[in-house]
N, C-alpha and C. Protein backbone atom coordinates (compact mmCIF):
# COMPACT_ATOMS: atom_id res chain seq x y z
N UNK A 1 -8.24 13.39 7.01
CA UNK A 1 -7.45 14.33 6.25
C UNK A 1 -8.35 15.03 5.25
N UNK A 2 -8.13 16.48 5.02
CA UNK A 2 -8.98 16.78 4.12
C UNK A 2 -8.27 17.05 2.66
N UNK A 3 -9.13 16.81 2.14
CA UNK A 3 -8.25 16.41 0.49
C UNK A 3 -8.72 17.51 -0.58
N UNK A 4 -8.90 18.75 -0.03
CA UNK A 4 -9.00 19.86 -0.49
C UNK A 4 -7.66 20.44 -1.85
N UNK A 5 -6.93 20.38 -1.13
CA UNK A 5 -5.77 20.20 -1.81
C UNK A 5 -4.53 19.12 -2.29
N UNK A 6 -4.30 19.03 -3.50
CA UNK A 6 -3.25 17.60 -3.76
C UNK A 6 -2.14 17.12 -2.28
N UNK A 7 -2.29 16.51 -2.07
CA UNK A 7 -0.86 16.56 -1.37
C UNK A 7 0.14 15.32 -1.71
N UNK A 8 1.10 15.54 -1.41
CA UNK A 8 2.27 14.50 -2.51
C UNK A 8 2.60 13.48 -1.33
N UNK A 9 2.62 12.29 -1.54
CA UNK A 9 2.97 11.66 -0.85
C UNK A 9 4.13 10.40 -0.82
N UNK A 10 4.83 10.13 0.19
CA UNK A 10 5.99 10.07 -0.02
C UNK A 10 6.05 8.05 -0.34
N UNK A 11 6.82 7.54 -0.79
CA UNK A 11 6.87 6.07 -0.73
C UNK A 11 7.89 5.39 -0.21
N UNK A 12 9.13 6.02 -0.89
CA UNK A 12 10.62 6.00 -0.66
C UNK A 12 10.78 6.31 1.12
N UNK A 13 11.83 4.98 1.49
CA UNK A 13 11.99 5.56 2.44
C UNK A 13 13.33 5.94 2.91
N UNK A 14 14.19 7.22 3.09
CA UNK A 14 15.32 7.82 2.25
C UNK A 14 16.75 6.90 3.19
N UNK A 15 16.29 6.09 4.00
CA UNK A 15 17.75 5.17 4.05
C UNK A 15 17.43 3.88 3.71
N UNK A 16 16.38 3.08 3.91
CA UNK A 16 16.34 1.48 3.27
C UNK A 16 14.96 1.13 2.96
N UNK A 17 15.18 0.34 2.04
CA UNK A 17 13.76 -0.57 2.16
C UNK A 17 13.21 -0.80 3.73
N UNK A 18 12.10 -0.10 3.82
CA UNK A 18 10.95 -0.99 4.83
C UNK A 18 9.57 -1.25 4.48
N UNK A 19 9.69 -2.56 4.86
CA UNK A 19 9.04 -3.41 4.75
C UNK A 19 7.69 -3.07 5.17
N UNK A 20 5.73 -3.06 4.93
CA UNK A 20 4.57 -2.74 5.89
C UNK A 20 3.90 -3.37 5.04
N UNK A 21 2.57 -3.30 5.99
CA UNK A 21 1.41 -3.66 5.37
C UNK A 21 0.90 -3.31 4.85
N UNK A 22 -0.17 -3.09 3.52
CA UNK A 22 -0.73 -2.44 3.04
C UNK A 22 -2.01 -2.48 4.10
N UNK A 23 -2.49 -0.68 4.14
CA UNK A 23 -3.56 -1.26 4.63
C UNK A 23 -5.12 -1.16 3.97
N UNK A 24 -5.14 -1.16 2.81
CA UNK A 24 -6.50 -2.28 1.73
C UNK A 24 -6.03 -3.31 1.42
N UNK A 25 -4.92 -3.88 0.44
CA UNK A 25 -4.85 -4.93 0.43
C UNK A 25 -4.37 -6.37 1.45
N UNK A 26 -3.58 -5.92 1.96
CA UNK A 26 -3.26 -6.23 3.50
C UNK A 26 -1.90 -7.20 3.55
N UNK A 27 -1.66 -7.14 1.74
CA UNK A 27 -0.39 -7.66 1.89
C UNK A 27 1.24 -6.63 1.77
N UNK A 28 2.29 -7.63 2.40
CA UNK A 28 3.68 -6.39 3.14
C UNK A 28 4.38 -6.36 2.03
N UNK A 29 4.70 -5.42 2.03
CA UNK A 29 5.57 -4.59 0.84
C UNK A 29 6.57 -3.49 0.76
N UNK A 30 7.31 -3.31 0.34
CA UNK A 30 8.25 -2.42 0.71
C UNK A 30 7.56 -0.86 -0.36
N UNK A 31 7.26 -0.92 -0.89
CA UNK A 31 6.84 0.55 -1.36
C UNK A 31 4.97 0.77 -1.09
N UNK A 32 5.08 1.07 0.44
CA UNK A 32 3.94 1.56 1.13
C UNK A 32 4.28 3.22 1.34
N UNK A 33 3.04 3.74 1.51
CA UNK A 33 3.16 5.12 1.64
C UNK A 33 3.10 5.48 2.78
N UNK A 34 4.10 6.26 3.08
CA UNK A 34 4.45 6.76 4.10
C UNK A 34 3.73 7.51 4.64
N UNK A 35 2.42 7.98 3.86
CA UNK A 35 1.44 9.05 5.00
C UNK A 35 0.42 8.46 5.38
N UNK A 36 -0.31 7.82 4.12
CA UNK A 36 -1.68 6.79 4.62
C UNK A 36 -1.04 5.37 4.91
N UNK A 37 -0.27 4.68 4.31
CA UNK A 37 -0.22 3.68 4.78
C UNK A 37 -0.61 2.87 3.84
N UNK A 38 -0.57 2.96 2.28
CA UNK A 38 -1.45 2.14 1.38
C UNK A 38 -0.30 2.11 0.54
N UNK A 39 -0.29 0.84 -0.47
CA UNK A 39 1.34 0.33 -1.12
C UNK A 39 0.60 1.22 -2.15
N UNK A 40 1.72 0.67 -3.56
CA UNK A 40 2.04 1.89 -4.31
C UNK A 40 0.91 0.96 -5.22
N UNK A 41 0.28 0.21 -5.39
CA UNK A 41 -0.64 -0.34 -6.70
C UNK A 41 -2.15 -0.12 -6.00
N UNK A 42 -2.29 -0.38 -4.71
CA UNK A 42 -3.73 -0.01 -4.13
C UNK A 42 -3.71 1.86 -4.26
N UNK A 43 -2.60 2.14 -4.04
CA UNK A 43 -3.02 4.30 -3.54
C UNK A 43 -4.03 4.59 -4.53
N UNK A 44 -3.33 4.19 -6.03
CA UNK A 44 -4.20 4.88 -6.95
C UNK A 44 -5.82 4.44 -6.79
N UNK A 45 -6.19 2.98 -6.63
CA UNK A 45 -7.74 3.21 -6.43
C UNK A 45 -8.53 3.92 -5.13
N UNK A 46 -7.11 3.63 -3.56
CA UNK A 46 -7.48 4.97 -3.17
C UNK A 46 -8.30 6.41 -3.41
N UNK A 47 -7.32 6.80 -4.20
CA UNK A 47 -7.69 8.33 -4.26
C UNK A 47 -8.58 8.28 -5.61
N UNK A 48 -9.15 7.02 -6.27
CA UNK A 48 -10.40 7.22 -7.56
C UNK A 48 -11.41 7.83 -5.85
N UNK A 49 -11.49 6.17 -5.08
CA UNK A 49 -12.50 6.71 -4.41
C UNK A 49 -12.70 8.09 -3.48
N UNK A 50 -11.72 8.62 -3.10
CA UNK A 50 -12.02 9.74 -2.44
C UNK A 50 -12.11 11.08 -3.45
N UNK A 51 -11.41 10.75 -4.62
CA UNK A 51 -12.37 11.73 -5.47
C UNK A 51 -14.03 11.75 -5.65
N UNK A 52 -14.31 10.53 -6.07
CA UNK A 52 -15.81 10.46 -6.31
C UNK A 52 -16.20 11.00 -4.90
N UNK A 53 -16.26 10.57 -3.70
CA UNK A 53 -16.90 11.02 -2.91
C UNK A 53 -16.40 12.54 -2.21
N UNK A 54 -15.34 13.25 -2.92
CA UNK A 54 -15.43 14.63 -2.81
C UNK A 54 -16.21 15.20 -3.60
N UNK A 55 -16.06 14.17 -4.93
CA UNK A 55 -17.32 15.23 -6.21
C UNK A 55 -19.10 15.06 -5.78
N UNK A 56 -19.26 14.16 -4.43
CA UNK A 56 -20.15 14.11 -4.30
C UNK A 56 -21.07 14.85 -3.02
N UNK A 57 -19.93 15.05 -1.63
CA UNK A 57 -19.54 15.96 -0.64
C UNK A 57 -18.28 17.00 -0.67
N UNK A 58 -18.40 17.96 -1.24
CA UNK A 58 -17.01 18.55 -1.03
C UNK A 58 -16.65 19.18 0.27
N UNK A 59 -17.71 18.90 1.14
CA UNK A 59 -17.20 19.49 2.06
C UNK A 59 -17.09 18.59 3.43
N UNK A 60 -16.65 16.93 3.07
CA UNK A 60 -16.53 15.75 4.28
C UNK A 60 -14.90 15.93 4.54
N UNK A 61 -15.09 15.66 5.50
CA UNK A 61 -13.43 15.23 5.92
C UNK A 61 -13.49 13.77 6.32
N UNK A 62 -12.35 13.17 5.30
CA UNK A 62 -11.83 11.66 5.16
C UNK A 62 -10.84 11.25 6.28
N UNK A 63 -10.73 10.10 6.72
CA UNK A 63 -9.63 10.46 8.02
C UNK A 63 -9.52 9.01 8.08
N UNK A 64 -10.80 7.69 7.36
CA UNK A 64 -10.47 6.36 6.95
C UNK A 64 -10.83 6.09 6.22
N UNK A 65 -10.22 4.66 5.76
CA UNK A 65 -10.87 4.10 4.53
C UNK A 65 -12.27 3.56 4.93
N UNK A 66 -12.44 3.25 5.93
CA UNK A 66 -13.97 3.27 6.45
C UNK A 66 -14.92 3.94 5.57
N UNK A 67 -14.71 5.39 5.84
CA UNK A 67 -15.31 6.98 5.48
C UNK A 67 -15.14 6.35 3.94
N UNK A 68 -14.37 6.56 3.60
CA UNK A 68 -14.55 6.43 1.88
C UNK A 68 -15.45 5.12 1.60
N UNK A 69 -15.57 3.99 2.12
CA UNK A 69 -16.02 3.13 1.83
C UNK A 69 -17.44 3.23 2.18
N UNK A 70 -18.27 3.74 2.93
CA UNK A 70 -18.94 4.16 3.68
C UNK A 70 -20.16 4.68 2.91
N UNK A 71 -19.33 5.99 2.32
CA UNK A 71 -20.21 6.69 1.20
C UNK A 71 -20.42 6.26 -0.42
């Protein structure tokens, strides 16, 4: 995904709790994000790291946490 621009991402899921995995921390939780797939207390160090490594490539495209981890 390229992270050029904010994009909002969703947690809520608009008829019930469901239940997933996080996938950095790897434990299940009901407020995972619905686009990447990362609960709601890991996203934020998420996106520290894919900032730093946009301020460092602005022009990579991210697509795993691999990639972010990587650089």
């Amino acid at each position: 995904m390229r992270m050029g621009k904010r994009e909002v991402h969703e947690f809520l899921h608009p008829l019930e709790p469901v239940y997933k995995e996080c996938l950095y921390c790897g434990e299940r939780k009901s407020m995972v994000c619905l686009t990447c797939g990362y609960c709601y207390e890991c996203h934020p160090a998420i996106e520290q790291m894919e900032r730093r490594l946009l301020a460092k490539a602005p022009n990579v495209i991210i697509s795993t946490l691999e990639d972010i981890e990587a650089a």
